[in-house]
C-alpha atoms as a PDB file:
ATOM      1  CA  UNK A   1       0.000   0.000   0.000  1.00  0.00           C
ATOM      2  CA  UNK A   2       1.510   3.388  -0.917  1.00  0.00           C
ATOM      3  CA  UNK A   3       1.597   6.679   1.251  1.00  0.00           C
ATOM      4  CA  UNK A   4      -1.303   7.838  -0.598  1.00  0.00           C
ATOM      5  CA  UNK A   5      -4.044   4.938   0.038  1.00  0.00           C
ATOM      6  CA  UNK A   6      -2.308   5.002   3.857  1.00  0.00           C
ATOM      7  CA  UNK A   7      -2.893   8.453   4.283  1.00  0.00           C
ATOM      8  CA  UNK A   8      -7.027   8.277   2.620  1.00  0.00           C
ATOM      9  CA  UNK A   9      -7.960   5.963   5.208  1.00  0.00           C
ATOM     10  CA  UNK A  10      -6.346   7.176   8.278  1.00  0.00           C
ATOM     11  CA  UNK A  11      -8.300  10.530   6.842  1.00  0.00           C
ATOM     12  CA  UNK A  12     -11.524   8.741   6.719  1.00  0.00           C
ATOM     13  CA  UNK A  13     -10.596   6.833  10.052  1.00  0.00           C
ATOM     14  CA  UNK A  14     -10.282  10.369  11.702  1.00  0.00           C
ATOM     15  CA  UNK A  15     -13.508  11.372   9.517  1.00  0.00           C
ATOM     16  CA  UNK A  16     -15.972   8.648  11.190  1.00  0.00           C
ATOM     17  CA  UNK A  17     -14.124   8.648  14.509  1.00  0.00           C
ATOM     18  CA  UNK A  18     -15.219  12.503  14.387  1.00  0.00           C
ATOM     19  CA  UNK A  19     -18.606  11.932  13.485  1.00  0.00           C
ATOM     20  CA  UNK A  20     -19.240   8.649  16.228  1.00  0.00           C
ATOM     21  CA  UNK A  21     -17.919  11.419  18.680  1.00  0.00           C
ATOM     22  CA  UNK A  22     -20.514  13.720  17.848  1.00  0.00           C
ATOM     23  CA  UNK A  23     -23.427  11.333  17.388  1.00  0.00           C
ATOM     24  CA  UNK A  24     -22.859  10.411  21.298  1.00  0.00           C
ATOM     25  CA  UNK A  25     -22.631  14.020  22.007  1.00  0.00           C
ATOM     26  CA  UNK A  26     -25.905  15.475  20.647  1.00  0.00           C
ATOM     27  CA  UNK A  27     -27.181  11.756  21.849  1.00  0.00           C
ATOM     28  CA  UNK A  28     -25.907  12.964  25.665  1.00  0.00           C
ATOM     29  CA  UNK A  29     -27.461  16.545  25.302  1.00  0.00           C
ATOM     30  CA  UNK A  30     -31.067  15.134  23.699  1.00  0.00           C
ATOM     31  CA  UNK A  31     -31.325  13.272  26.718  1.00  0.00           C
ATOM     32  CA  UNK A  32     -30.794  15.847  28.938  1.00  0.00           C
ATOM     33  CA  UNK A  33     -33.382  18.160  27.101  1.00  0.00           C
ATOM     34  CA  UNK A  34     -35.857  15.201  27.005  1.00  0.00           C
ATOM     35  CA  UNK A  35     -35.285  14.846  30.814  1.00  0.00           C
ATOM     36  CA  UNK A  36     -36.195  18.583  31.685  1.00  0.00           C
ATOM     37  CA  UNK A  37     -39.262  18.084  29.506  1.00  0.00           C
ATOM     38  CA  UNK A  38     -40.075  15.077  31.570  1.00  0.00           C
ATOM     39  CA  UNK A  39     -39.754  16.812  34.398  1.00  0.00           C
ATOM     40  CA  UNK A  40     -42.003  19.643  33.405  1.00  0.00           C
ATOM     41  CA  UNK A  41     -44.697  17.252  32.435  1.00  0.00           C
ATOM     42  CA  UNK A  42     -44.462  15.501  35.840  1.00  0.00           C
ATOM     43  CA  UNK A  43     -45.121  18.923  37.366  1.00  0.00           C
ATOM     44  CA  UNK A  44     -47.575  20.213  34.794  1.00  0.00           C
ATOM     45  CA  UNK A  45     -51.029  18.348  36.531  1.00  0.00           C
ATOM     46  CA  UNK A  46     -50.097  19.142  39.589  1.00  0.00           C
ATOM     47  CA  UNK A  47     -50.260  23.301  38.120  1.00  0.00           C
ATOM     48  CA  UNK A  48     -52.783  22.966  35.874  1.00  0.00           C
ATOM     49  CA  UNK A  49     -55.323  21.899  39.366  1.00  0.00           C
ATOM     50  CA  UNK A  50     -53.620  24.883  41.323  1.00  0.00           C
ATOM     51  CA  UNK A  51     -55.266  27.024  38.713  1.00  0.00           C
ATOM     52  CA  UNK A  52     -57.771  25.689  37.687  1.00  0.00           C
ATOM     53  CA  UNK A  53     -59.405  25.922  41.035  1.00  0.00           C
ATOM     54  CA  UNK A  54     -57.439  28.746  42.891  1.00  0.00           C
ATOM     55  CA  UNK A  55     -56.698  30.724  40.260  1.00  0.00           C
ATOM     56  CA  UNK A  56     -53.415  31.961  41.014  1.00  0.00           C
ATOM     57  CA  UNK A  57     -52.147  31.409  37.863  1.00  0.00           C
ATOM     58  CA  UNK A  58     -52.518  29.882  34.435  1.00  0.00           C
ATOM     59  CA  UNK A  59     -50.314  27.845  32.800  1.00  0.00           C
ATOM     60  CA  UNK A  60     -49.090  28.972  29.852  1.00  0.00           C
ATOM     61  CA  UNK A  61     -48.598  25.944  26.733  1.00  0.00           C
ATOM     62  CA  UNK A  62     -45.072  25.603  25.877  1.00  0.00           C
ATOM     63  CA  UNK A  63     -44.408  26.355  22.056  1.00  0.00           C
ATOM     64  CA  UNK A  64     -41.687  24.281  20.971  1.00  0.00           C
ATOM     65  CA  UNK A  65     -40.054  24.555  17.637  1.00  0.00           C
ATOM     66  CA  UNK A  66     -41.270  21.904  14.461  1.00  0.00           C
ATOM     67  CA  UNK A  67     -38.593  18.694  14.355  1.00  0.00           C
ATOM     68  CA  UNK A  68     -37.762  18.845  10.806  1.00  0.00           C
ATOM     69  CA  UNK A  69     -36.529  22.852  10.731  1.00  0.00           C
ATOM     70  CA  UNK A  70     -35.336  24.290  13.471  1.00  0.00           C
ATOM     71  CA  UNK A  71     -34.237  28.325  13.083  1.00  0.00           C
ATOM     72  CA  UNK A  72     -32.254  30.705  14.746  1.00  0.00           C
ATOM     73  CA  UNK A  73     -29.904  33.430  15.255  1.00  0.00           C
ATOM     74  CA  UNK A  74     -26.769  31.564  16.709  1.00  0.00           C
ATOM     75  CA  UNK A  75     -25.451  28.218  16.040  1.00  0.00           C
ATOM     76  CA  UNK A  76     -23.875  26.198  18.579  1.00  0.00           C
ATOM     77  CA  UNK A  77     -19.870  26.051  17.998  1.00  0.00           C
ATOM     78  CA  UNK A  78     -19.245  22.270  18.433  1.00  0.00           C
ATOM     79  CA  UNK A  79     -22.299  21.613  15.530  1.00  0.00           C
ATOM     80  CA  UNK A  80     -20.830  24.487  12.785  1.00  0.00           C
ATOM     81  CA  UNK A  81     -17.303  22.691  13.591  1.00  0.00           C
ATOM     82  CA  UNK A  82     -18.650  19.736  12.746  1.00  0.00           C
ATOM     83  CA  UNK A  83     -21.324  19.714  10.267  1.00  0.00           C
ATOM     84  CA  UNK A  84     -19.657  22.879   8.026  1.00  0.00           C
ATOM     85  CA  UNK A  85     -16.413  20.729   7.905  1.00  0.00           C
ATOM     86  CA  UNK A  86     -15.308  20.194   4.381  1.00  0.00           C
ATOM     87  CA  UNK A  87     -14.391  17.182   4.521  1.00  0.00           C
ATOM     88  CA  UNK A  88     -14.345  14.098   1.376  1.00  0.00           C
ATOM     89  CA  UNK A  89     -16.126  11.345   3.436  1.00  0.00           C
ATOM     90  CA  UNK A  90     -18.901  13.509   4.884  1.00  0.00           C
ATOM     91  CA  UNK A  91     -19.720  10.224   7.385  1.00  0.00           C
ATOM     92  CA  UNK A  92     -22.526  11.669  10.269  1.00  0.00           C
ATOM     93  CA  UNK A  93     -23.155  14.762   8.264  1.00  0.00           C
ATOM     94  CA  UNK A  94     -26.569  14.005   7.843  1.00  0.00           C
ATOM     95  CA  UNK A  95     -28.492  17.038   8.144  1.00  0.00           C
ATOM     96  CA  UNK A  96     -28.154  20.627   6.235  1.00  0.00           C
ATOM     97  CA  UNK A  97     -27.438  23.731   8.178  1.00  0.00           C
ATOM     98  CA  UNK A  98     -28.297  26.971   6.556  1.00  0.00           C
ATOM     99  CA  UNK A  99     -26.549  30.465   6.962  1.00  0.00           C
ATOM    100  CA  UNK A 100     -28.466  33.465   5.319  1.00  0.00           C
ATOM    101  CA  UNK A 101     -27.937  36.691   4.969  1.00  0.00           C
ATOM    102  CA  UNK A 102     -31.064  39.294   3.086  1.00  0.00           C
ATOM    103  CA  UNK A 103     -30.206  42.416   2.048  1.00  0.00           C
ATOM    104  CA  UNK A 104     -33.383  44.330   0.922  1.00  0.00           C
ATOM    105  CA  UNK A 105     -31.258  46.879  -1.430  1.00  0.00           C
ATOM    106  CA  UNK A 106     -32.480  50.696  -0.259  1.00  0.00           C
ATOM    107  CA  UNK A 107     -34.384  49.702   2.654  1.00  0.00           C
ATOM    108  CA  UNK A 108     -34.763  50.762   6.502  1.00  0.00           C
ATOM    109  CA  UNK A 109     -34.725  47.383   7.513  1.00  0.00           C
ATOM    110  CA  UNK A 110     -31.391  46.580   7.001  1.00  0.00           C
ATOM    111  CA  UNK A 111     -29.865  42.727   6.810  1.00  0.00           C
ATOM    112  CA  UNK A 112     -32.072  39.927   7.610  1.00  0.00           C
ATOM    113  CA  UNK A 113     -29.742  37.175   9.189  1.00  0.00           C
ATOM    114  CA  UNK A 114     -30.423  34.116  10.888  1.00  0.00           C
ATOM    115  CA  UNK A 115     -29.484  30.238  10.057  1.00  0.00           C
ATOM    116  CA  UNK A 116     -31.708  26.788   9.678  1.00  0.00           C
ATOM    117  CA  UNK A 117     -31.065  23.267  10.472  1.00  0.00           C
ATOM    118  CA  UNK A 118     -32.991  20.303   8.750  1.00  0.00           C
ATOM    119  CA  UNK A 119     -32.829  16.938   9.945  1.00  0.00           C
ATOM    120  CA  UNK A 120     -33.904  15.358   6.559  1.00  0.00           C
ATOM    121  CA  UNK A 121     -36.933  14.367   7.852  1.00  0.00           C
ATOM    122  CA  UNK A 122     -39.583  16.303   6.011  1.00  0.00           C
ATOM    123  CA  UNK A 123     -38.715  20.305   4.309  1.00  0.00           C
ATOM    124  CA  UNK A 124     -35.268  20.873   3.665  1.00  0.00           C
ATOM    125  CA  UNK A 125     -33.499  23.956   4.589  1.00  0.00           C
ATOM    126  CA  UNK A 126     -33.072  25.363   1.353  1.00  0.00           C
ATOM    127  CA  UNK A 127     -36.956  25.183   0.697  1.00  0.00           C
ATOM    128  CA  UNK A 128     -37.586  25.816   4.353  1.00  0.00           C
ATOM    129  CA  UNK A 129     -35.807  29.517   3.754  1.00  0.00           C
ATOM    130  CA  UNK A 130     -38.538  30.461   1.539  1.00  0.00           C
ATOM    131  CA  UNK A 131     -41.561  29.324   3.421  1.00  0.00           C
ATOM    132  CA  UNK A 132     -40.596  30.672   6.771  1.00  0.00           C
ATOM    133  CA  UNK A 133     -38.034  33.519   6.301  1.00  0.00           C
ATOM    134  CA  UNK A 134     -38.772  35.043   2.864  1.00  0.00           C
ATOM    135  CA  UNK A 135     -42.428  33.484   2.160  1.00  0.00           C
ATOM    136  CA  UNK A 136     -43.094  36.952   0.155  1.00  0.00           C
ATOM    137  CA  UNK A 137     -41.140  39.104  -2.106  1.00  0.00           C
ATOM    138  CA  UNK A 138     -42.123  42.939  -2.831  1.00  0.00           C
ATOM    139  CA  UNK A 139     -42.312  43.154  -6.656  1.00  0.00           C
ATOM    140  CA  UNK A 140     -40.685  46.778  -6.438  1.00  0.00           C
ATOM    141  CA  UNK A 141     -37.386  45.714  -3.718  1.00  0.00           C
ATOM    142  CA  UNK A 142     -34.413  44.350  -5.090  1.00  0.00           C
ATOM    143  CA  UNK A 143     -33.597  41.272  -2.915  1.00  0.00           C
ATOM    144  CA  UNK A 144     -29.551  39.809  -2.516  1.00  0.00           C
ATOM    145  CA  UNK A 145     -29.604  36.477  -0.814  1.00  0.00           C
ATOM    146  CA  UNK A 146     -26.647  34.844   0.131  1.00  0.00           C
ATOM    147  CA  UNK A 147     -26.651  31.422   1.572  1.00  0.00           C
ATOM    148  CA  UNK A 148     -23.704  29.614   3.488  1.00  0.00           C
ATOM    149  CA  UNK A 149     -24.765  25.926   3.610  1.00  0.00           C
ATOM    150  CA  UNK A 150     -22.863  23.152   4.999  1.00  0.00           C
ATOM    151  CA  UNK A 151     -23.558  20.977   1.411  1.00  0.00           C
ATOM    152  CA  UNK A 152     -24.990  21.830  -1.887  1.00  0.00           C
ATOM    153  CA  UNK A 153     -28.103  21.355  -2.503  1.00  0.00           C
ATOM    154  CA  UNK A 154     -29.827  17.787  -3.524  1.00  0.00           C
ATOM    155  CA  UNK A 155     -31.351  17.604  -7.172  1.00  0.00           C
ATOM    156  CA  UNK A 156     -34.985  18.628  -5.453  1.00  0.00           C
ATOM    157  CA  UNK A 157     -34.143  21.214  -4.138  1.00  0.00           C
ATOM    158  CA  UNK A 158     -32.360  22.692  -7.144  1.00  0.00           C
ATOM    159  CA  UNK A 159     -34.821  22.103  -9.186  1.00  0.00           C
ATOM    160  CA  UNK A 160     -37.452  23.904  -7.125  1.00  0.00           C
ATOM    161  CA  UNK A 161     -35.082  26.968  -6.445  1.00  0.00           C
ATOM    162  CA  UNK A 162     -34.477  27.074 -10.225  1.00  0.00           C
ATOM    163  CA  UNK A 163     -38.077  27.714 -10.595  1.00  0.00           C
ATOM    164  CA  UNK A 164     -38.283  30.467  -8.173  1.00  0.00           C
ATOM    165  CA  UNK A 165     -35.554  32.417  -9.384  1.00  0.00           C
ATOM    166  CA  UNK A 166     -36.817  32.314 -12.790  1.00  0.00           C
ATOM    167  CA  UNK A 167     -40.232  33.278 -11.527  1.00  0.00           C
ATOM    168  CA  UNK A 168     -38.528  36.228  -9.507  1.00  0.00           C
ATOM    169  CA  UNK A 169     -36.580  38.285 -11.155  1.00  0.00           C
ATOM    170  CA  UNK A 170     -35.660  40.738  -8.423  1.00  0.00           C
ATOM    171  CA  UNK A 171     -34.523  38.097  -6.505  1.00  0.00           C
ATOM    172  CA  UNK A 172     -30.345  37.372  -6.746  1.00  0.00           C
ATOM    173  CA  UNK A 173     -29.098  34.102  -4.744  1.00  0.00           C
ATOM    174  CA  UNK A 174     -25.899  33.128  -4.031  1.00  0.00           C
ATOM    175  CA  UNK A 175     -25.227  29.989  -2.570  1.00  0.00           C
ATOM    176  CA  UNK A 176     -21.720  29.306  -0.758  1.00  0.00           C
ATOM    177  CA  UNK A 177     -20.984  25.439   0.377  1.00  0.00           C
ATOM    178  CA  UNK A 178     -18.619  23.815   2.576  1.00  0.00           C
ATOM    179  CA  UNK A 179     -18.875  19.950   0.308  1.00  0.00           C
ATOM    180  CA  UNK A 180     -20.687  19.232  -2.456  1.00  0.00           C
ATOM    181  CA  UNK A 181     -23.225  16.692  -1.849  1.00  0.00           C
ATOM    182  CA  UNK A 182     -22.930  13.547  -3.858  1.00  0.00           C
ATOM    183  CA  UNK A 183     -21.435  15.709  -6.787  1.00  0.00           C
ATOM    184  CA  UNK A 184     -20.681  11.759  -8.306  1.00  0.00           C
ATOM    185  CA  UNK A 185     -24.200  11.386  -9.567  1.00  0.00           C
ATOM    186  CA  UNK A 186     -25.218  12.693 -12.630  1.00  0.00           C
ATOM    187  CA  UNK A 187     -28.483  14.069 -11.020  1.00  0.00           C
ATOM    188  CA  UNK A 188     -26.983  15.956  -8.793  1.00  0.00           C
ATOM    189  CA  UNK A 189     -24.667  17.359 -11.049  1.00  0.00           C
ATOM    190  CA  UNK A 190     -27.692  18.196 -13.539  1.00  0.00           C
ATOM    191  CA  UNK A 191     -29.208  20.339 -10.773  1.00  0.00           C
ATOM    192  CA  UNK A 192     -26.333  22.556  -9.850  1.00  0.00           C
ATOM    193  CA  UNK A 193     -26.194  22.934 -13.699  1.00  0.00           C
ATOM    194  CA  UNK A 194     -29.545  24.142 -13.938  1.00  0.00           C
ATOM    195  CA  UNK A 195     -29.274  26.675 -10.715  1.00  0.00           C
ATOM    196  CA  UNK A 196     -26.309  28.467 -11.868  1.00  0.00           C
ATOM    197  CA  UNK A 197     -27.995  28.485 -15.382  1.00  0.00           C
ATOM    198  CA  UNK A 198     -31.196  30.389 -13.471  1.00  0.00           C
ATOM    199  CA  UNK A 199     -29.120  32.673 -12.800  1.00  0.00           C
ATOM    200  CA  UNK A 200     -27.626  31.702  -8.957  1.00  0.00           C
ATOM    201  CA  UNK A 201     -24.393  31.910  -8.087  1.00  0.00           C
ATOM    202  CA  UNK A 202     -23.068  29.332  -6.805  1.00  0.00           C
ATOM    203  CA  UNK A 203     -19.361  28.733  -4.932  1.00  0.00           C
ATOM    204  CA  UNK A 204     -17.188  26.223  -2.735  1.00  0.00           C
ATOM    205  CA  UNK A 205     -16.898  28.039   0.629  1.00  0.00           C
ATOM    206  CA  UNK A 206     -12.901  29.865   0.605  1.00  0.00           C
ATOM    207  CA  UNK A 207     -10.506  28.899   4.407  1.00  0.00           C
ATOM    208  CA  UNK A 208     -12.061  32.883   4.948  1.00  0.00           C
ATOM    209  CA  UNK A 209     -15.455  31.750   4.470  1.00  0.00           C
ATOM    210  CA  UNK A 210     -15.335  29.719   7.502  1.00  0.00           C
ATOM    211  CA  UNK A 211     -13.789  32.370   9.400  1.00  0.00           C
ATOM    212  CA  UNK A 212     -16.999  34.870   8.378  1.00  0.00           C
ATOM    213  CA  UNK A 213     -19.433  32.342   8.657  1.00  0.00           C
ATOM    214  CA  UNK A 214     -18.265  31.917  12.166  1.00  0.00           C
ATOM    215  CA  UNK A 215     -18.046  35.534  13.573  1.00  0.00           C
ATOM    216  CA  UNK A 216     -21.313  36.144  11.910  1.00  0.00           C
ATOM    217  CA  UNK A 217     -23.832  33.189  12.618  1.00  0.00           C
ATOM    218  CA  UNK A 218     -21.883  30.999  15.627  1.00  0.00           C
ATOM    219  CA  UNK A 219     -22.432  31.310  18.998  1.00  0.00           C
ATOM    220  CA  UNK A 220     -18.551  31.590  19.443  1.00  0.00           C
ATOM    221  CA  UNK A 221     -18.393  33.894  22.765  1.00  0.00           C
ATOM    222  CA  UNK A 222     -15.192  35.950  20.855  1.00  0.00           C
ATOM    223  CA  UNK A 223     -13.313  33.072  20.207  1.00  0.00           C
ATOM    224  CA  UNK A 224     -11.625  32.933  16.838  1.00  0.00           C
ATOM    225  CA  UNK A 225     -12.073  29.934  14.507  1.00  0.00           C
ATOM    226  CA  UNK A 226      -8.881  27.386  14.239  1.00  0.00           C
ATOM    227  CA  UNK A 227      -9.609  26.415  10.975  1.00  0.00           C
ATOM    228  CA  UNK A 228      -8.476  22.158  10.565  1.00  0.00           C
ATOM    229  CA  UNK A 229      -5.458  21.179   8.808  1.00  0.00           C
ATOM    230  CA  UNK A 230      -6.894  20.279   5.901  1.00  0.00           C
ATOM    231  CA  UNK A 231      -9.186  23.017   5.191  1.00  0.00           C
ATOM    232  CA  UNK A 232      -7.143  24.988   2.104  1.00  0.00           C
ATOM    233  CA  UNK A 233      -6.882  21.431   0.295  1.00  0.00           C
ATOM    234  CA  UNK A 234     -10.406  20.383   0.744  1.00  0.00           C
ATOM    235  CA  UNK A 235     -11.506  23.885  -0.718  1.00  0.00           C
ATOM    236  CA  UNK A 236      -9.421  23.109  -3.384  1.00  0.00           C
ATOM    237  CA  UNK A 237     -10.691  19.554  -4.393  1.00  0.00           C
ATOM    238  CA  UNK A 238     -14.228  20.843  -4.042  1.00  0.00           C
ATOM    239  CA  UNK A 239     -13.764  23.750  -6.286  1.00  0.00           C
ATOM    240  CA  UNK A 240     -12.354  21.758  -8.962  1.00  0.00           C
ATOM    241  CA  UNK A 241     -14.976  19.231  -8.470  1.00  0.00           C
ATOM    242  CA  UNK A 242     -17.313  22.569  -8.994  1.00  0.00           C
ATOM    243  CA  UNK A 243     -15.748  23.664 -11.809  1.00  0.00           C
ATOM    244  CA  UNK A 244     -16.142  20.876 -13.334  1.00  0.00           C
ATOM    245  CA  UNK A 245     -19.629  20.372 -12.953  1.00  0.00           C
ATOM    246  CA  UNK A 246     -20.243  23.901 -14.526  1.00  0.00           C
ATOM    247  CA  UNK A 247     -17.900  23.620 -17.267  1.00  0.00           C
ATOM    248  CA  UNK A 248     -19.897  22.889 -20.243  1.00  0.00           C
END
């Protein structure tokens, strides 16, 4: 076996490693969540008869967010570190996490910025952004959108975005990704064809990329991003791998 092959698999080794590590993590911190819920809805009878007949109080229902999307402002550090990681064998990265920035051209209301995280379980992020954070567009703005996702978008979702952009004219997308997702299959390749020929722009995310992406959207309490080892080469296999695609 030559350096080469030795060095791909202690990569991937590393890779999987990684992503078992952070499948018991979020594992660990769903159970604690699910435990305070339990515990609420032990104590939830017991307040719902103090006011029903005293009437100190009523108990307000407890909103929580839909499974499939969840939205936000800030994104945990250890989940951008691991699921924007541009890595080849993307092993654990099963879910799409969404960056966006809105800029309403000569507006008042200034950038629109928040992030979205599917699980793959129903809506995907990319369709999600346009049902809950931009579900209308004012025929007379000018709208910039610019997306930093943690993979490219599946063949759906390209397709459907496609659509929309050619329906909107005054709407400009650019899309920014950390990996490309299954860029092997000639579906998948079709659809980022047929985005960037609608019109969107679409880019591997840049080492500096990372670095925004993470002052901007993490919750990183003024810590600076170490970007991994790897990070200028995997750029540069993805954007070839891009350019590819889009080369006629």
């Amino acid at each position: 076996m030559n350096e080469k092959c030795q060095t791909l698999i202690k990569r991937r080794e590393k890779e999987e490693n990684e992503a078992a590590e952070f499948a018991k993590d979020a594992k660990e911190k769903k159970n604690k969540e699910q435990k305070t819920v339990d515990n609420r809805e032990v104590a939830s009878p017991e307040a719902a008869t103090t006011s029903c007949h005293t009437g100190d109080f009523q108990l307000e229902p407890m909103e929580l967010p839909p499974f499939e999307v969840i939205t936000g402002d800030r994104i945990d550090p250890f989940v951008f570190k691991f699921q924007f990681k541009n890595v080849e064998y993307s092993s654990g990265r099963n879910k799409t996490l969404l960056c966006y920035l809105v800029d309403k051209g000569n507006t008042s209301d200034g950038l629109l910025r928040g992030y979205l995280e599917d699980e793959h379980a129903g809506t995907h992020a990319e369709e999600a952004f346009f049902t809950q954070c931009l579900p209308h567009c004012n025929p007379a703005l000018k709208y910039t959108v610019t997306w930093y996702v943690s993979s490219s978008p599946c063949s759906a979702c390209a397709a459907k975005i496609a659509e929309l952009l050619k329906d909107q004219k005054n709407l400009k997308l650019n899309i920014f990704a950390a990996r490309l997702f299954e860029w092997e299959e000639g579906e998948i390749q079709a659809g980022l064809r047929t985005l960037h020929a609608a019109g969107c722009k679409l880019r591997v995310m840049k080492p500096l990329d990372f670095s925004y992406t993470w002052d901007t959207f993490v919750e990183n309490e003024d810590q600076s991003l170490n970007l991994w080892e790897d990070c200028k080469e995997n750029y540069e296999y993805y954007h070839e791998k891009l350019s590819d695609i889009l080369t006629p």
